[in-house]
C-alpha atoms as a PDB file:
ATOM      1  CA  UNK A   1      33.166 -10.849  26.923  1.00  0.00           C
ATOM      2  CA  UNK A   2      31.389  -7.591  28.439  1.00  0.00           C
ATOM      3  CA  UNK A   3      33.786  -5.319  26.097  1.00  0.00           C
ATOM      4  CA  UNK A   4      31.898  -7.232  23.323  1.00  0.00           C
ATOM      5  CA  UNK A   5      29.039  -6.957  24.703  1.00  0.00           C
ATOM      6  CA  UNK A   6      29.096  -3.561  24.977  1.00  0.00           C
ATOM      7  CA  UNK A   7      30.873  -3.235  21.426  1.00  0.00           C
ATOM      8  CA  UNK A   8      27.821  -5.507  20.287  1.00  0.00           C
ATOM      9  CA  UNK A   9      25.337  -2.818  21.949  1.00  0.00           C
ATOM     10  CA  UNK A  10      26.204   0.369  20.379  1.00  0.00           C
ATOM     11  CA  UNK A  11      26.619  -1.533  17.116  1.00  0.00           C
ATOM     12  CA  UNK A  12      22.619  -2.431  17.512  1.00  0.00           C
ATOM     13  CA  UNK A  13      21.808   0.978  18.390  1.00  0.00           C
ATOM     14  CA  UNK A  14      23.727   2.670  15.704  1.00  0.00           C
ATOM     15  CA  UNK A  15      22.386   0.293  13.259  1.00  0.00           C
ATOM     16  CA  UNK A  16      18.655   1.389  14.492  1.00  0.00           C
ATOM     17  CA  UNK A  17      19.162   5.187  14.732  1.00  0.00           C
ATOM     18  CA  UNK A  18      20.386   4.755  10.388  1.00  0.00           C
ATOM     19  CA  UNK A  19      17.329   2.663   9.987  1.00  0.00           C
ATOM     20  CA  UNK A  20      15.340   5.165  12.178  1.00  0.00           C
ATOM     21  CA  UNK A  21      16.945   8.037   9.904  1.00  0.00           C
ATOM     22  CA  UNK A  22      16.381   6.300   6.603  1.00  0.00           C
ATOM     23  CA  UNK A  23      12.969   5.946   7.463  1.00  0.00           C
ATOM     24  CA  UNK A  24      12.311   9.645   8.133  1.00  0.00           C
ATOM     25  CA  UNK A  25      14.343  10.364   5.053  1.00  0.00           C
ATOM     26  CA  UNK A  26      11.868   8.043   2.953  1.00  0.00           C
ATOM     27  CA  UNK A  27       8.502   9.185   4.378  1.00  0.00           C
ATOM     28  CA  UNK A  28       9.963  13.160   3.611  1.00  0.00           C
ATOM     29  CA  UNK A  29      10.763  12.104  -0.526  1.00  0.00           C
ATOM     30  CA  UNK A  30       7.058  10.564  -0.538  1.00  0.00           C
ATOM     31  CA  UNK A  31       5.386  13.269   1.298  1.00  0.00           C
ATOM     32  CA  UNK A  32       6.743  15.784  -0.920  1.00  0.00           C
ATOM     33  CA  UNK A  33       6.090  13.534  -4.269  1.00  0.00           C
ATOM     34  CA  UNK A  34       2.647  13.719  -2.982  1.00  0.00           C
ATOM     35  CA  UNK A  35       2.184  16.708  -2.604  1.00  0.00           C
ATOM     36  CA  UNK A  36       3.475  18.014  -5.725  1.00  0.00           C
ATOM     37  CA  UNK A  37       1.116  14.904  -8.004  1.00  0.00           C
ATOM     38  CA  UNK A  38      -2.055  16.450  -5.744  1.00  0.00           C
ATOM     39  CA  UNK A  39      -1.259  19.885  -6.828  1.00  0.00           C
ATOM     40  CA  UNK A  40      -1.246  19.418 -10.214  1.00  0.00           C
ATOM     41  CA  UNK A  41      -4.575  17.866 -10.796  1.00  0.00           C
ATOM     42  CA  UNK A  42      -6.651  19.569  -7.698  1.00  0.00           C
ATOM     43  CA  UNK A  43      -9.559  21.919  -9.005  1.00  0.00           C
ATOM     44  CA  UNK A  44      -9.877  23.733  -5.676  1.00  0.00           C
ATOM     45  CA  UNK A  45      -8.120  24.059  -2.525  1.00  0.00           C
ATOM     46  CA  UNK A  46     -10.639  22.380  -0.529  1.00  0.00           C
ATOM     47  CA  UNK A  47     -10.293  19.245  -2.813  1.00  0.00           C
ATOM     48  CA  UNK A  48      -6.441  19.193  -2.500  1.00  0.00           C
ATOM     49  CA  UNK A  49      -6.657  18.896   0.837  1.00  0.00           C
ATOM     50  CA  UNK A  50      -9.438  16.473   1.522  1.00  0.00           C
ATOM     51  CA  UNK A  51      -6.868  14.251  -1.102  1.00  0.00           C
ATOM     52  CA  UNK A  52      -4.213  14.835  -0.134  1.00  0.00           C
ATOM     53  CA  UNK A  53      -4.932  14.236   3.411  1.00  0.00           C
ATOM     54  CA  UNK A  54      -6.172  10.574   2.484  1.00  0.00           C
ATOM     55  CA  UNK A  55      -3.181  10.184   0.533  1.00  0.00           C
ATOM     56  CA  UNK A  56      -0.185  11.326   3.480  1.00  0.00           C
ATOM     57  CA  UNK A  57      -2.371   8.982   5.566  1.00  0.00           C
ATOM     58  CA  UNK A  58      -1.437   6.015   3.766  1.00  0.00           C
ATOM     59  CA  UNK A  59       2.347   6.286   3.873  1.00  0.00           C
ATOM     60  CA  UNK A  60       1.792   7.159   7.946  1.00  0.00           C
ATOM     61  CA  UNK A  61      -0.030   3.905   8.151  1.00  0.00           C
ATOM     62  CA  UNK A  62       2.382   1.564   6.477  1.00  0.00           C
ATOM     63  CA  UNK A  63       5.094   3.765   8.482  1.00  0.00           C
ATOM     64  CA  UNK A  64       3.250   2.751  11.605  1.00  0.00           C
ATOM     65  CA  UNK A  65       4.171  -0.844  10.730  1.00  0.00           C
ATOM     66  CA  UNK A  66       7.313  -1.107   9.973  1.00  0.00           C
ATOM     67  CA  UNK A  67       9.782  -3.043  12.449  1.00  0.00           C
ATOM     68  CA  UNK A  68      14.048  -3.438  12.362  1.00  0.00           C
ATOM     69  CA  UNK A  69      14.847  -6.835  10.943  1.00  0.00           C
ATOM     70  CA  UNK A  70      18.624  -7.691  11.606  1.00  0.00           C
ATOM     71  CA  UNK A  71      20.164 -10.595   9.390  1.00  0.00           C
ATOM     72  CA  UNK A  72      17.940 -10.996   6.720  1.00  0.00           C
ATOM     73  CA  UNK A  73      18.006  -8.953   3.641  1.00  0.00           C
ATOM     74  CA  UNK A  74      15.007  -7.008   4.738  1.00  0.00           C
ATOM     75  CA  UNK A  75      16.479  -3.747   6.470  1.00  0.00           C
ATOM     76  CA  UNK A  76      12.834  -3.349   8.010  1.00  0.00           C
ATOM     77  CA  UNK A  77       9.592  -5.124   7.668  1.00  0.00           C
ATOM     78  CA  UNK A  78       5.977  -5.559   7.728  1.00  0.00           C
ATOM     79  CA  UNK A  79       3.543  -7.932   7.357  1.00  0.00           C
ATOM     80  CA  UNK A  80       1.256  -7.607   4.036  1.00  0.00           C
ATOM     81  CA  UNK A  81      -1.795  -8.524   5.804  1.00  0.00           C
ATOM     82  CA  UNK A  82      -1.606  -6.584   8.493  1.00  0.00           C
ATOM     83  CA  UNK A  83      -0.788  -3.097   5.954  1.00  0.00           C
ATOM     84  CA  UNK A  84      -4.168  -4.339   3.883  1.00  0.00           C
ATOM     85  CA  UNK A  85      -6.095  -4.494   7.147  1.00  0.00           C
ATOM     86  CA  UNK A  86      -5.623  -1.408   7.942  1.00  0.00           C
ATOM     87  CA  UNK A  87      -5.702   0.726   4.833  1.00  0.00           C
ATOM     88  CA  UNK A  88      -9.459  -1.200   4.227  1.00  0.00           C
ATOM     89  CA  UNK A  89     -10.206  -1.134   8.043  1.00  0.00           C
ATOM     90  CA  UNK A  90     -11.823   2.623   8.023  1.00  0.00           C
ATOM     91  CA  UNK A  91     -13.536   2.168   4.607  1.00  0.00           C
ATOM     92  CA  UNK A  92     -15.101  -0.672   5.448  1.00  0.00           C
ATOM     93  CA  UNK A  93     -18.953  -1.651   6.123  1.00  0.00           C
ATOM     94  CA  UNK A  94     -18.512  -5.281   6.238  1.00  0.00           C
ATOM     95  CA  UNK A  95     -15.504  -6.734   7.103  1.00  0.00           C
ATOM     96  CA  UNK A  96     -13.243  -7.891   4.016  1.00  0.00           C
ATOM     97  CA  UNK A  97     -11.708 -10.999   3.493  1.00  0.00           C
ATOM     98  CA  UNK A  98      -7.798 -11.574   3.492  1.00  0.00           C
ATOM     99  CA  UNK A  99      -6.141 -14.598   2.659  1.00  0.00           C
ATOM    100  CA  UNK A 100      -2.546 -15.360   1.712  1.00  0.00           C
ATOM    101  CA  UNK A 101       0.721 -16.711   3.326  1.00  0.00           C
ATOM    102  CA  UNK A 102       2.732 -14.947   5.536  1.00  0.00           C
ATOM    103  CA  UNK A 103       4.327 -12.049   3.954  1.00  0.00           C
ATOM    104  CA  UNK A 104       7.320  -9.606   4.766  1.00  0.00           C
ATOM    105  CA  UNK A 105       7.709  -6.565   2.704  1.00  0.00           C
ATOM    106  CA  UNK A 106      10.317  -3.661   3.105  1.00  0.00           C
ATOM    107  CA  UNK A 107      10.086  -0.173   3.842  1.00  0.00           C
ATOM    108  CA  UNK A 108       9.513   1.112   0.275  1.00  0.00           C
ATOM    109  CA  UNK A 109       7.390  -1.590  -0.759  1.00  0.00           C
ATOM    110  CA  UNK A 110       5.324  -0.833   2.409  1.00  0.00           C
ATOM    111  CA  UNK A 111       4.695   2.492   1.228  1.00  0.00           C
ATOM    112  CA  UNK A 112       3.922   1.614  -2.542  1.00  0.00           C
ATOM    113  CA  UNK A 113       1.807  -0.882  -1.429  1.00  0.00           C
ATOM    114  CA  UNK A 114       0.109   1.340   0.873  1.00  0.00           C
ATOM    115  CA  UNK A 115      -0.126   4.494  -1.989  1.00  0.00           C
ATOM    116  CA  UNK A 116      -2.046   1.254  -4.070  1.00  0.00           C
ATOM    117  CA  UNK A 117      -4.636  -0.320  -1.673  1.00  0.00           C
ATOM    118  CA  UNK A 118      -5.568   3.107  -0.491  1.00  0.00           C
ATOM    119  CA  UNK A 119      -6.482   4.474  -4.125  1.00  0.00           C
ATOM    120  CA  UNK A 120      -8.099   1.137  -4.444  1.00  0.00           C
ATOM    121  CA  UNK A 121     -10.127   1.315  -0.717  1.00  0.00           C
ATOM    122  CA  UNK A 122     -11.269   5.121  -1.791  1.00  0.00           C
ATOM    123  CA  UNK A 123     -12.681   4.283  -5.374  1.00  0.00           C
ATOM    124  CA  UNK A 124     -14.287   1.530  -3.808  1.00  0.00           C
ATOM    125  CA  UNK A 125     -15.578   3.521  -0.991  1.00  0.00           C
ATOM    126  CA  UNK A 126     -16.786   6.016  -3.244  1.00  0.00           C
ATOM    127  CA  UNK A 127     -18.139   4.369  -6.245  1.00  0.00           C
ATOM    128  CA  UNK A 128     -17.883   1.040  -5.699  1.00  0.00           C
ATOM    129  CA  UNK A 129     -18.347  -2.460  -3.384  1.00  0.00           C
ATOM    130  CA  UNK A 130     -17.805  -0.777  -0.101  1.00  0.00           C
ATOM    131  CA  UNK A 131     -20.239   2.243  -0.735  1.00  0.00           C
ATOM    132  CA  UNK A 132     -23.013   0.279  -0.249  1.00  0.00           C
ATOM    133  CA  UNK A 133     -24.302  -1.681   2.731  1.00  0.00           C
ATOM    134  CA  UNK A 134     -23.392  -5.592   2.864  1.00  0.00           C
ATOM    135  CA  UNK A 135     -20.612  -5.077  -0.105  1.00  0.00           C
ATOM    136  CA  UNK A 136     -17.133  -6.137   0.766  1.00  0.00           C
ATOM    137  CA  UNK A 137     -13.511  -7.059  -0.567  1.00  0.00           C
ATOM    138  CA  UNK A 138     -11.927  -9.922  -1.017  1.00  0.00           C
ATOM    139  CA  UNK A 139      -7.724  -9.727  -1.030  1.00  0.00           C
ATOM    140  CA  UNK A 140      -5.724 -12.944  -1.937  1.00  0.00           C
ATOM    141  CA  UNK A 141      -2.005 -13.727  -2.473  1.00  0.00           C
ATOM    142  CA  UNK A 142       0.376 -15.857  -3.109  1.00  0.00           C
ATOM    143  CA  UNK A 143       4.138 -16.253  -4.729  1.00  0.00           C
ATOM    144  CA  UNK A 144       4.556 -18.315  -7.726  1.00  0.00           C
ATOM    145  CA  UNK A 145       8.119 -18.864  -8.746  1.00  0.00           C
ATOM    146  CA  UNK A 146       9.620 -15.141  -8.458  1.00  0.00           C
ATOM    147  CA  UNK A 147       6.019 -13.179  -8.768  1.00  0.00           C
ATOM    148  CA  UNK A 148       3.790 -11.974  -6.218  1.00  0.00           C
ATOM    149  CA  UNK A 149       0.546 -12.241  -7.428  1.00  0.00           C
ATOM    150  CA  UNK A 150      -2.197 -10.169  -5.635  1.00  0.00           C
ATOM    151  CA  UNK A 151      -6.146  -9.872  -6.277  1.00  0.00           C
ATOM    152  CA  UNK A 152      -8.406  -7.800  -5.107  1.00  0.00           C
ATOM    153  CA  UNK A 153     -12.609  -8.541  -5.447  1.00  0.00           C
ATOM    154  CA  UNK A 154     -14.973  -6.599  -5.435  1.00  0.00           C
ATOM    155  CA  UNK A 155     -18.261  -7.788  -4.501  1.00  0.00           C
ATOM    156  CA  UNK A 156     -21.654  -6.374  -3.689  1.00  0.00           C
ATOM    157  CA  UNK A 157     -21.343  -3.274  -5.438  1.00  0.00           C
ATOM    158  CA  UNK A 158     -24.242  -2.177  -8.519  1.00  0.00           C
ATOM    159  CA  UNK A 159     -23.888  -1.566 -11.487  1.00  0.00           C
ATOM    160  CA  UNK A 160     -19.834  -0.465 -11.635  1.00  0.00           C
ATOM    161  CA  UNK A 161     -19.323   0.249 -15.255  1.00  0.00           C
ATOM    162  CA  UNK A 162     -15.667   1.188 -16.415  1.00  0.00           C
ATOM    163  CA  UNK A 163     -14.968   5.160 -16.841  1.00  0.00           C
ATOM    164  CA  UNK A 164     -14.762   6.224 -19.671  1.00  0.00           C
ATOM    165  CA  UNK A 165     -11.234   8.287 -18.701  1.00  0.00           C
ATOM    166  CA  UNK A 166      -8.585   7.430 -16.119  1.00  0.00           C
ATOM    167  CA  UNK A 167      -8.570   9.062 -13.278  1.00  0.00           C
ATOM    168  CA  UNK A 168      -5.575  10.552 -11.306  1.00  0.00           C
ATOM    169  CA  UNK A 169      -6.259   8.080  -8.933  1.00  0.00           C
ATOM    170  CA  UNK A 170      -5.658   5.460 -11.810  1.00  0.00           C
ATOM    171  CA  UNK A 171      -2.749   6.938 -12.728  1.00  0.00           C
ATOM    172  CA  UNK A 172      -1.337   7.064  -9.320  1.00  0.00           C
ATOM    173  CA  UNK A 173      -2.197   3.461  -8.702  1.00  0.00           C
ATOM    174  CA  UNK A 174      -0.622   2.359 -12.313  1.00  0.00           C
ATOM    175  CA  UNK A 175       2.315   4.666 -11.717  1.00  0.00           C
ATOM    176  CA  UNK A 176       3.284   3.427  -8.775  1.00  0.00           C
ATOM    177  CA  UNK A 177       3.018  -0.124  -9.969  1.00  0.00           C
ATOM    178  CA  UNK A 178       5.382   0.475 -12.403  1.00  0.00           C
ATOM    179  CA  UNK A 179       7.595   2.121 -10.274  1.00  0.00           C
ATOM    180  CA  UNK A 180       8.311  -1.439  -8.631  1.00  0.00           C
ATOM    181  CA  UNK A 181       8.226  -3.533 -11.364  1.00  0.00           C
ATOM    182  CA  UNK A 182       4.226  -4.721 -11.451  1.00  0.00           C
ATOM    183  CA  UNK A 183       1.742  -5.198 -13.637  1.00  0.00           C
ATOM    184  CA  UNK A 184      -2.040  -4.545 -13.157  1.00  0.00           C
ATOM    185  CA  UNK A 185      -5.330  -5.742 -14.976  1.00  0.00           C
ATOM    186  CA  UNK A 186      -8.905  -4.258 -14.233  1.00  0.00           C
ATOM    187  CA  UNK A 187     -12.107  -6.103 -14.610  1.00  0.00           C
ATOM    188  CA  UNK A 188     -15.240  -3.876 -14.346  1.00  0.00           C
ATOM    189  CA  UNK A 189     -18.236  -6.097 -13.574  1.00  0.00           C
ATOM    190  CA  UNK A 190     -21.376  -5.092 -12.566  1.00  0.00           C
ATOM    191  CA  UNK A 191     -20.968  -6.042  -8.711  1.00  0.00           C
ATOM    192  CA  UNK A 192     -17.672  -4.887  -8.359  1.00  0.00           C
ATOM    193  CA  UNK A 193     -13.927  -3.789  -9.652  1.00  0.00           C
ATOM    194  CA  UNK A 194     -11.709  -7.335 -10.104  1.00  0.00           C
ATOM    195  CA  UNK A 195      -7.908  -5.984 -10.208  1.00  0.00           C
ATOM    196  CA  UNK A 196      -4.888  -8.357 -10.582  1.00  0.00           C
ATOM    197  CA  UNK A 197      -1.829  -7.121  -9.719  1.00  0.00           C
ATOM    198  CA  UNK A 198       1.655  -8.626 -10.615  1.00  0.00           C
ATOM    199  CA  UNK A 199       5.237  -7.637  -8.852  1.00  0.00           C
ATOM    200  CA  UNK A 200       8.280  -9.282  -8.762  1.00  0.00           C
ATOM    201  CA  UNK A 201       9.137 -10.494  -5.488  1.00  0.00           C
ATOM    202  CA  UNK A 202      12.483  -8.923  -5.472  1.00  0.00           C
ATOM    203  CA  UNK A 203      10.060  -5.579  -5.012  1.00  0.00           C
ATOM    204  CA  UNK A 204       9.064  -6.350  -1.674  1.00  0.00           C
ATOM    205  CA  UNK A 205      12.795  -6.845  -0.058  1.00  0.00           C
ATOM    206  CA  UNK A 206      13.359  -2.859  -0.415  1.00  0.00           C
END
Protein backbone atom coordinates (compact mmCIF):
# COMPACT_ATOMS: atom_id res chain seq x y z
CA UNK A 1 0.00 0.00 0.00
CA UNK A 2 2.62 2.93 0.78
CA UNK A 3 4.71 1.79 -2.50
CA UNK A 4 1.40 2.79 -4.23
CA UNK A 5 1.00 5.45 -2.52
CA UNK A 6 4.03 6.82 -3.27
CA UNK A 7 3.80 5.47 -7.01
CA UNK A 8 0.29 7.32 -6.89
CA UNK A 9 2.20 10.65 -5.69
CA UNK A 10 4.74 11.25 -8.25
CA UNK A 11 2.17 10.19 -10.83
CA UNK A 12 -0.01 13.42 -9.51
CA UNK A 13 2.90 15.56 -9.54
CA UNK A 14 4.19 14.63 -12.89
CA UNK A 15 0.80 14.93 -14.27
CA UNK A 16 0.72 18.73 -12.79
CA UNK A 17 4.26 19.86 -13.76
CA UNK A 18 2.90 18.71 -17.93
CA UNK A 19 -0.21 20.62 -17.17
CA UNK A 20 1.91 23.40 -15.50
CA UNK A 21 4.23 23.23 -18.76
CA UNK A 22 1.40 23.13 -21.26
CA UNK A 23 0.07 26.04 -19.76
CA UNK A 24 3.22 28.17 -20.10
CA UNK A 25 3.58 26.74 -23.56
CA UNK A 26 -0.07 28.08 -24.43
CA UNK A 27 0.09 31.56 -22.85
CA UNK A 28 3.81 31.93 -24.98
CA UNK A 29 1.82 30.90 -28.70
CA UNK A 30 -0.94 33.62 -27.63
CA UNK A 31 1.36 36.21 -26.41
CA UNK A 32 3.29 36.11 -29.46
CA UNK A 33 -0.02 35.87 -31.84
CA UNK A 34 -0.75 39.03 -30.09
CA UNK A 35 1.76 40.69 -30.53
CA UNK A 36 2.33 40.18 -34.07
CA UNK A 37 -2.02 41.09 -34.90
CA UNK A 38 -1.15 44.53 -32.69
CA UNK A 39 1.74 45.29 -34.85
CA UNK A 40 0.20 45.20 -37.90
CA UNK A 41 -2.61 47.59 -37.42
CA UNK A 42 -0.90 50.08 -34.65
CA UNK A 43 -0.45 53.75 -36.07
CA UNK A 44 2.11 54.68 -33.41
CA UNK A 45 4.13 53.12 -30.85
CA UNK A 46 2.39 54.63 -28.05
CA UNK A 47 -0.94 53.08 -29.34
CA UNK A 48 0.61 49.55 -29.69
CA UNK A 49 1.40 49.51 -26.42
CA UNK A 50 -1.53 50.99 -24.59
CA UNK A 51 -3.33 47.81 -26.85
CA UNK A 52 -1.48 45.62 -26.57
CA UNK A 53 -1.07 45.90 -22.93
CA UNK A 54 -5.01 45.51 -22.52
CA UNK A 55 -4.85 42.70 -24.75
CA UNK A 56 -1.72 40.37 -22.83
CA UNK A 57 -3.87 41.29 -19.81
CA UNK A 58 -6.67 39.26 -20.79
CA UNK A 59 -4.94 35.94 -21.42
CA UNK A 60 -3.03 36.67 -17.75
CA UNK A 61 -6.46 36.95 -16.29
CA UNK A 62 -8.10 33.83 -17.59
CA UNK A 63 -4.49 32.23 -16.82
CA UNK A 64 -5.02 33.37 -13.26
CA UNK A 65 -8.05 31.05 -13.19
CA UNK A 66 -7.32 28.12 -14.37
CA UNK A 67 -7.19 24.98 -11.89
CA UNK A 68 -5.92 20.95 -12.59
CA UNK A 69 -9.00 18.85 -13.07
CA UNK A 70 -8.06 15.04 -12.84
CA UNK A 71 -10.71 12.50 -14.34
CA UNK A 72 -12.81 14.44 -16.35
CA UNK A 73 -12.07 15.34 -19.86
CA UNK A 74 -11.19 18.84 -18.88
CA UNK A 75 -7.23 18.82 -18.46
CA UNK A 76 -7.78 22.24 -16.50
CA UNK A 77 -10.67 24.44 -15.75
CA UNK A 78 -12.41 27.53 -14.95
CA UNK A 79 -15.51 28.76 -14.18
CA UNK A 80 -17.24 31.08 -17.01
CA UNK A 81 -18.60 33.40 -14.56
CA UNK A 82 -15.96 33.95 -12.63
CA UNK A 83 -13.50 34.77 -16.18
CA UNK A 84 -16.57 37.38 -17.18
CA UNK A 85 -16.35 38.95 -13.74
CA UNK A 86 -13.25 39.79 -13.97
CA UNK A 87 -12.49 40.87 -17.51
CA UNK A 88 -15.80 43.48 -16.87
CA UNK A 89 -14.74 44.06 -13.17
CA UNK A 90 -12.15 47.10 -14.01
CA UNK A 91 -14.35 48.58 -16.80
CA UNK A 92 -17.11 48.78 -14.91
CA UNK A 93 -19.21 51.84 -13.33
CA UNK A 94 -22.11 49.91 -12.23
CA UNK A 95 -21.91 46.54 -11.51
CA UNK A 96 -23.07 44.11 -14.46
CA UNK A 97 -25.33 41.43 -14.31
CA UNK A 98 -24.32 37.64 -14.81
CA UNK A 99 -26.56 34.90 -14.99
CA UNK A 100 -26.15 31.35 -16.28
CA UNK A 101 -25.50 27.76 -14.92
CA UNK A 102 -22.47 26.61 -13.70
CA UNK A 103 -19.90 26.43 -16.31
CA UNK A 104 -16.37 24.72 -16.78
CA UNK A 105 -14.30 25.71 -19.67
CA UNK A 106 -10.67 24.56 -20.59
CA UNK A 107 -7.51 26.21 -20.88
CA UNK A 108 -7.84 27.39 -24.52
CA UNK A 109 -11.32 28.21 -24.33
CA UNK A 110 -10.40 30.30 -21.22
CA UNK A 111 -8.18 32.31 -23.20
CA UNK A 112 -10.51 32.77 -26.36
CA UNK A 113 -13.09 33.60 -24.22
CA UNK A 114 -11.06 35.99 -22.41
CA UNK A 115 -9.41 37.63 -25.98
CA UNK A 116 -13.63 38.08 -26.66
CA UNK A 117 -15.18 39.68 -23.51
CA UNK A 118 -12.19 41.93 -23.24
CA UNK A 119 -12.60 43.46 -26.90
CA UNK A 120 -16.19 43.53 -25.94
CA UNK A 121 -15.56 45.32 -22.14
CA UNK A 122 -13.10 47.99 -24.07
CA UNK A 123 -15.57 49.04 -26.96
CA UNK A 124 -18.03 49.28 -24.40
CA UNK A 125 -15.86 51.20 -22.11
CA UNK A 126 -14.95 53.42 -24.76
CA UNK A 127 -17.90 54.06 -26.87
CA UNK A 128 -20.47 52.40 -25.42
CA UNK A 129 -22.87 51.28 -22.14
CA UNK A 130 -20.11 51.38 -19.64
CA UNK A 131 -18.67 54.88 -20.70
CA UNK A 132 -21.26 56.55 -19.19
CA UNK A 133 -22.44 56.79 -15.59
CA UNK A 134 -25.40 54.32 -14.48
CA UNK A 135 -24.89 52.12 -17.90
CA UNK A 136 -24.16 48.49 -17.37
CA UNK A 137 -24.01 44.86 -18.97
CA UNK A 138 -26.01 42.24 -18.83
CA UNK A 139 -24.23 38.51 -19.62
CA UNK A 140 -26.53 35.37 -19.87
CA UNK A 141 -25.95 31.69 -20.78
CA UNK A 142 -27.07 28.66 -21.17
CA UNK A 143 -26.51 25.14 -23.22
CA UNK A 144 -29.13 23.99 -25.51
CA UNK A 145 -28.57 20.57 -26.92
CA UNK A 146 -24.70 20.76 -27.99
CA UNK A 147 -24.51 24.86 -28.24
CA UNK A 148 -23.47 27.30 -25.81
CA UNK A 149 -25.36 30.17 -26.32
CA UNK A 150 -24.03 33.47 -24.77
CA UNK A 151 -25.51 37.20 -24.78
CA UNK A 152 -24.21 40.08 -23.90
CA UNK A 153 -26.58 43.59 -23.28
CA UNK A 154 -25.82 46.55 -23.43
CA UNK A 155 -27.79 49.00 -21.64
CA UNK A 156 -27.61 52.64 -20.71
CA UNK A 157 -25.42 53.72 -23.32
CA UNK A 158 -26.64 56.91 -26.04
CA UNK A 159 -26.98 56.95 -29.07
CA UNK A 160 -24.52 53.75 -30.23
CA UNK A 161 -24.93 53.71 -33.93
CA UNK A 162 -23.11 50.83 -35.92
CA UNK A 163 -19.57 51.88 -37.61
CA UNK A 164 -19.53 52.23 -40.62
CA UNK A 165 -16.07 49.87 -40.91
CA UNK A 166 -14.92 47.02 -38.69
CA UNK A 167 -12.55 47.59 -36.49
CA UNK A 168 -9.45 45.44 -35.59
CA UNK A 169 -11.04 44.94 -32.52
CA UNK A 170 -14.03 43.39 -34.56
CA UNK A 171 -11.95 41.40 -36.35
CA UNK A 172 -10.14 40.06 -33.43
CA UNK A 173 -13.36 39.30 -31.64
CA UNK A 174 -14.92 37.54 -34.99
CA UNK A 175 -11.60 35.82 -35.60
CA UNK A 176 -11.30 34.32 -32.64
CA UNK A 177 -14.86 33.11 -32.68
CA UNK A 178 -14.25 31.30 -35.55
CA UNK A 179 -11.27 29.92 -34.41
CA UNK A 180 -13.50 27.71 -31.94
CA UNK A 181 -16.25 27.00 -33.89
CA UNK A 182 -18.84 30.13 -32.93
CA UNK A 183 -20.94 32.26 -34.42
CA UNK A 184 -21.68 35.95 -33.52
CA UNK A 185 -24.59 38.49 -34.31
CA UNK A 186 -24.44 42.33 -33.44
CA UNK A 187 -27.39 44.47 -32.70
CA UNK A 188 -26.59 48.24 -32.57
CA UNK A 189 -29.39 50.00 -30.68
CA UNK A 190 -29.40 53.23 -29.49
CA UNK A 191 -28.76 52.33 -25.65
CA UNK A 192 -26.38 49.81 -26.22
CA UNK A 193 -24.43 46.92 -28.40
CA UNK A 194 -26.77 43.44 -28.17
CA UNK A 195 -24.18 40.56 -29.32
CA UNK A 196 -25.18 36.84 -29.49
CA UNK A 197 -22.65 34.56 -29.56
CA UNK A 198 -22.90 30.79 -30.56
CA UNK A 199 -20.08 27.90 -29.81
CA UNK A 200 -20.29 24.45 -29.76
CA UNK A 201 -19.89 23.05 -26.48
CA UNK A 202 -17.25 20.68 -27.49
CA UNK A 203 -15.16 24.26 -27.62
CA UNK A 204 -15.07 24.73 -24.09
CA UNK A 205 -13.52 21.08 -23.06
CA UNK A 206 -10.00 22.26 -24.66
Amino acid sequence: MALRSVQTERHLKLALQQQETLRIKNLFSVADSMVRMTARNAATKEELAETLSGRLQAPAQANGLIRPSFGTNVAAVAHFSDLVERILRPHERTPSSLRGPPLAIGEQAANNLALIFHELATNAAKYGALSHEGGCVDVTWATEEDRLRIAWTESGAREVASPETAGFGTKLVETTNERIGGQIERDWRSGGLRVRISLPTTALTN
